[in-house]
C-alpha atoms as a PDB file:
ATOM      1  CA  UNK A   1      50.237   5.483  -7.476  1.00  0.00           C
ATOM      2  CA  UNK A   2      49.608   4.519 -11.265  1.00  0.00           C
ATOM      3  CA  UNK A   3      46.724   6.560 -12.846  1.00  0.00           C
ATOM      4  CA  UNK A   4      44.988   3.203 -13.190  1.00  0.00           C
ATOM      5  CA  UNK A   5      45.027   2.275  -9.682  1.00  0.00           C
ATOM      6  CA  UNK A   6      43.663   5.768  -9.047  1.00  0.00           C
ATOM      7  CA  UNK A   7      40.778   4.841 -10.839  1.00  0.00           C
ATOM      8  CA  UNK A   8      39.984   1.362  -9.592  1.00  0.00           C
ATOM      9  CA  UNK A   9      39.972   3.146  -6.220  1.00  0.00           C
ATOM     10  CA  UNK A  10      37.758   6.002  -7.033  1.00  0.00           C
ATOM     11  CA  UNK A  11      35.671   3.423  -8.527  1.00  0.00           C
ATOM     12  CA  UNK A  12      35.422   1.369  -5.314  1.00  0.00           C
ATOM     13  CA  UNK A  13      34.508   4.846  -2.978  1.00  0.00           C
ATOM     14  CA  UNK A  14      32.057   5.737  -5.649  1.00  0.00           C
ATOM     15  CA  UNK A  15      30.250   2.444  -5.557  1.00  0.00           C
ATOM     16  CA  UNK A  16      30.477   2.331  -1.596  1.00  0.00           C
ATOM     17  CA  UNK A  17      28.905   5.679  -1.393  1.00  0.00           C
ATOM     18  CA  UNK A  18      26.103   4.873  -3.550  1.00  0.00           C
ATOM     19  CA  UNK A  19      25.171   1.344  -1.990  1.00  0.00           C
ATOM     20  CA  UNK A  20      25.240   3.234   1.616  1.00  0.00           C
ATOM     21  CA  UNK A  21      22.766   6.311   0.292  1.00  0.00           C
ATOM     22  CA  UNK A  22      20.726   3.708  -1.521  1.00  0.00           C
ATOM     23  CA  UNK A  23      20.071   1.486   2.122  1.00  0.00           C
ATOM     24  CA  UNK A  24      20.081   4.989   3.835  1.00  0.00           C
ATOM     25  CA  UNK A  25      16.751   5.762   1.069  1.00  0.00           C
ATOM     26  CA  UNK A  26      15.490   1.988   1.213  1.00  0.00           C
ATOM     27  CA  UNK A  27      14.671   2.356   5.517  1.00  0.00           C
ATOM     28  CA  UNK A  28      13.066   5.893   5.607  1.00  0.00           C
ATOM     29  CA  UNK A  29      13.123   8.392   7.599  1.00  0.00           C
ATOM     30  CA  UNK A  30      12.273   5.957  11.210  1.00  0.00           C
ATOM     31  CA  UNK A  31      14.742   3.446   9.958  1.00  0.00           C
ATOM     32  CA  UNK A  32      11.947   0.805   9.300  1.00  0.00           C
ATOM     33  CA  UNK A  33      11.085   1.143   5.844  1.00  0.00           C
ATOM     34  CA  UNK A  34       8.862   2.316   3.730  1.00  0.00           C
ATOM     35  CA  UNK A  35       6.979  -1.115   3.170  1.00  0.00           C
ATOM     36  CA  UNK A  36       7.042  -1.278   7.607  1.00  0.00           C
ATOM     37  CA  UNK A  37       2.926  -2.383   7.627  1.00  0.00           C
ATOM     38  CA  UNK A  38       3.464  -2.584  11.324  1.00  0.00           C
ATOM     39  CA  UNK A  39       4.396   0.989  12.424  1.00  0.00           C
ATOM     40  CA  UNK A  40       6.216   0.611  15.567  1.00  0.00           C
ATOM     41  CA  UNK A  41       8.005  -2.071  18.301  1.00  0.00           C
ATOM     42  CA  UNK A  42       5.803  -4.434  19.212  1.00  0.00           C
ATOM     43  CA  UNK A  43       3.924  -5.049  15.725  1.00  0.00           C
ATOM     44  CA  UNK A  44       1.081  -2.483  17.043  1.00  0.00           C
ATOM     45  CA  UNK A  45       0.044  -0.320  13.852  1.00  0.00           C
ATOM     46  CA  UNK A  46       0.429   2.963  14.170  1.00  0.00           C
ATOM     47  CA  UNK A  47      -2.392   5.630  14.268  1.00  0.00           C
ATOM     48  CA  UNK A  48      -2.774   8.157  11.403  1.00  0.00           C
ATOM     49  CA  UNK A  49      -2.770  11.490  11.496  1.00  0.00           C
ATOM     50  CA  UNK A  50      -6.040  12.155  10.796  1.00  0.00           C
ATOM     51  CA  UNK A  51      -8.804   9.111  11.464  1.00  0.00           C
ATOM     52  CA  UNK A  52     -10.592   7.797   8.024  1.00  0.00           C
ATOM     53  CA  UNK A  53     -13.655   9.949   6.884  1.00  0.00           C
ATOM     54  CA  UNK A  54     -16.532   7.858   5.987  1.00  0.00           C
ATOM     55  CA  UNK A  55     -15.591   9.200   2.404  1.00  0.00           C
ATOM     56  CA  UNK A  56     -12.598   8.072   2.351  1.00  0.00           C
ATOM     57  CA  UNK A  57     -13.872   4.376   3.327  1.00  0.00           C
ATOM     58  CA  UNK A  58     -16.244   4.119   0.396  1.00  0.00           C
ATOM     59  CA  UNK A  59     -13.690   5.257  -1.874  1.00  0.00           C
ATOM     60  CA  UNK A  60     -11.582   2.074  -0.686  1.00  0.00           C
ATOM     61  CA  UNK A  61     -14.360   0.103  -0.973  1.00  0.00           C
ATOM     62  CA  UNK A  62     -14.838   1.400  -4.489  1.00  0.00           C
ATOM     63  CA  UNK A  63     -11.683   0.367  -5.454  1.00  0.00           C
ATOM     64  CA  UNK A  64     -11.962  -2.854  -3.835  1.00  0.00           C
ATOM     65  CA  UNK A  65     -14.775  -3.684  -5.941  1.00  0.00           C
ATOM     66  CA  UNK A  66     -13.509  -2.379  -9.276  1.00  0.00           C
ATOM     67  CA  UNK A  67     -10.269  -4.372  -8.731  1.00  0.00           C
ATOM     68  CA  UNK A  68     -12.287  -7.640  -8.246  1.00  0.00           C
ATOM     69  CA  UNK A  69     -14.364  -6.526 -11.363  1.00  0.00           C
ATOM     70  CA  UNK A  70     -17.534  -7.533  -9.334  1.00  0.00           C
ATOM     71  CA  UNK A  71     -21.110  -6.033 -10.046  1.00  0.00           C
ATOM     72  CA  UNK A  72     -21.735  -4.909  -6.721  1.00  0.00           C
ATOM     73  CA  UNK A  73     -21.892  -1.832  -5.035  1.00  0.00           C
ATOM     74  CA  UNK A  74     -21.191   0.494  -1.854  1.00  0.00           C
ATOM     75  CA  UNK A  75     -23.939   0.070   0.229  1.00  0.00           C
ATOM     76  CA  UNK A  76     -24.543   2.014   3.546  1.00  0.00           C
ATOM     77  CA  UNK A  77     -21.530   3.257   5.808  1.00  0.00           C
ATOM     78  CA  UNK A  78     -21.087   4.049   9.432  1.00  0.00           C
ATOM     79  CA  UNK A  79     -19.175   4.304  11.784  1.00  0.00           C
ATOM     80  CA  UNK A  80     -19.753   2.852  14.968  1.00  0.00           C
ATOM     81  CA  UNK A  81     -18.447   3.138  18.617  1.00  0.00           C
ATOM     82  CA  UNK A  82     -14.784   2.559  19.190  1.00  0.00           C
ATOM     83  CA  UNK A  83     -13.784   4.404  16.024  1.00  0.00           C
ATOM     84  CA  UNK A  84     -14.549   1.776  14.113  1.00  0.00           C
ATOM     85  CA  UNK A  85     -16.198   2.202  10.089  1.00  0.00           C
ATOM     86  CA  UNK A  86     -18.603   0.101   8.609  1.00  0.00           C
ATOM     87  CA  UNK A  87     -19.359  -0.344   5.198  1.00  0.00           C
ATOM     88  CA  UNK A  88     -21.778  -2.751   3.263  1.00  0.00           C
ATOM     89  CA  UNK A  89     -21.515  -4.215  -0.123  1.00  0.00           C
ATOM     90  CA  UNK A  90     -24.321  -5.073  -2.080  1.00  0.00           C
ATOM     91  CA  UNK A  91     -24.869  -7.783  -4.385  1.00  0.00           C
ATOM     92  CA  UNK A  92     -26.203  -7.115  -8.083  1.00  0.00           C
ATOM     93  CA  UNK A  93     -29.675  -8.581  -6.640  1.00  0.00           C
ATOM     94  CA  UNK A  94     -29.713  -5.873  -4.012  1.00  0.00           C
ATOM     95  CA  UNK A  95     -28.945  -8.052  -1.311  1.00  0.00           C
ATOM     96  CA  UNK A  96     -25.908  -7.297   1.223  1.00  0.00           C
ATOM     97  CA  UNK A  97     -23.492  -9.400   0.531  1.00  0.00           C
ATOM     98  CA  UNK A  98     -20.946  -8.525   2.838  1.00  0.00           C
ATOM     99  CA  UNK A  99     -19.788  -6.063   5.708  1.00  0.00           C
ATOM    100  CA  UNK A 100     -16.231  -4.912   5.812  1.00  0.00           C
ATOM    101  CA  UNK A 101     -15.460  -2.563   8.692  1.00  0.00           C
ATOM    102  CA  UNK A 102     -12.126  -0.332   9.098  1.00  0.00           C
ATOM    103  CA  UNK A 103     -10.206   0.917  11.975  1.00  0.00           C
ATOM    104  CA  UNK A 104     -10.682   5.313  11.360  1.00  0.00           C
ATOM    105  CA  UNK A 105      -7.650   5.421  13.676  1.00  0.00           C
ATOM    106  CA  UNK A 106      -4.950   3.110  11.975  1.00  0.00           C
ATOM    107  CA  UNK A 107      -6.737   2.722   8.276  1.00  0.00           C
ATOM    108  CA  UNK A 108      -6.187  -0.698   8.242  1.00  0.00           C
ATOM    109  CA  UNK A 109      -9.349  -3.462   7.616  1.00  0.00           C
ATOM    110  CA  UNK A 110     -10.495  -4.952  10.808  1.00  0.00           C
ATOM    111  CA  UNK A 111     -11.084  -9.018  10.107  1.00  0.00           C
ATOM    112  CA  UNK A 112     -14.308 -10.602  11.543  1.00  0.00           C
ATOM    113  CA  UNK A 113     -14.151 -12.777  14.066  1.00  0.00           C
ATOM    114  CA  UNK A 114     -13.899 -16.455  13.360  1.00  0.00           C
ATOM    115  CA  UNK A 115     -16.856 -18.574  13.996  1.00  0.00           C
ATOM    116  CA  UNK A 116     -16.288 -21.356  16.798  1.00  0.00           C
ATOM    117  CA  UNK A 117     -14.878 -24.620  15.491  1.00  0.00           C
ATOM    118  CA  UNK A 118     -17.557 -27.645  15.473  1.00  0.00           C
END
């Protein structure tokens, strides 16, 4: 084999091996990838390690309202029976304007039920 050819084929392996330890990176650990939202078969989220604090909820909810740029503020927090977190967020006349509540066991935002359809 010509010195050139030699090249072109190291070339070829090199690039292989790099595309296959880049996809190896891209899935994770699991194989599902680090942007996986779901966390397991069946689409079911999967639980953290440790449940949210009640802390930890107003800090998202601080951020949630500094990202929007809104005037409003944490109001109370709780958490309520089946692990679920409450918090409140109150409007620049005091007033609540709206309840988000959080799931301490997956950390993911729990999305109120839709009213009935008229």
């Amino acid at each position: 084999m010509k010195t050139k050819s030699r090249i072109v084929i190291a070339a070829i392996v090199a690039l292989a091996a790099v595309g296959a330890v880049s996809q190896a990176q891209a899935r994770g650990p699991r194989g599902d990838g680090p942007w996986d939202m779901m966390g397991g078969p069946g689409g079911h989220c999967s639980e953290r390690a440790k449940p949210l604090t009640e802390t930890q909820v107003k800090d998202i909810v601080e951020g949630m309202i500094a990202w929007r740029g809104d005037d409003a503020t944490v109001g109370a927090i709780k958490t309520v029976d089946g692990g679920k977190i409450t918090a409140e967020i109150v409007g620049s006349d005091g007033k609540v304007a709206r309840t988000l509540a959080f799931d301490a066991k997956t950390g993911r935002p729990i999305r109120p039920a839709k009213p009935p359809a008229e």
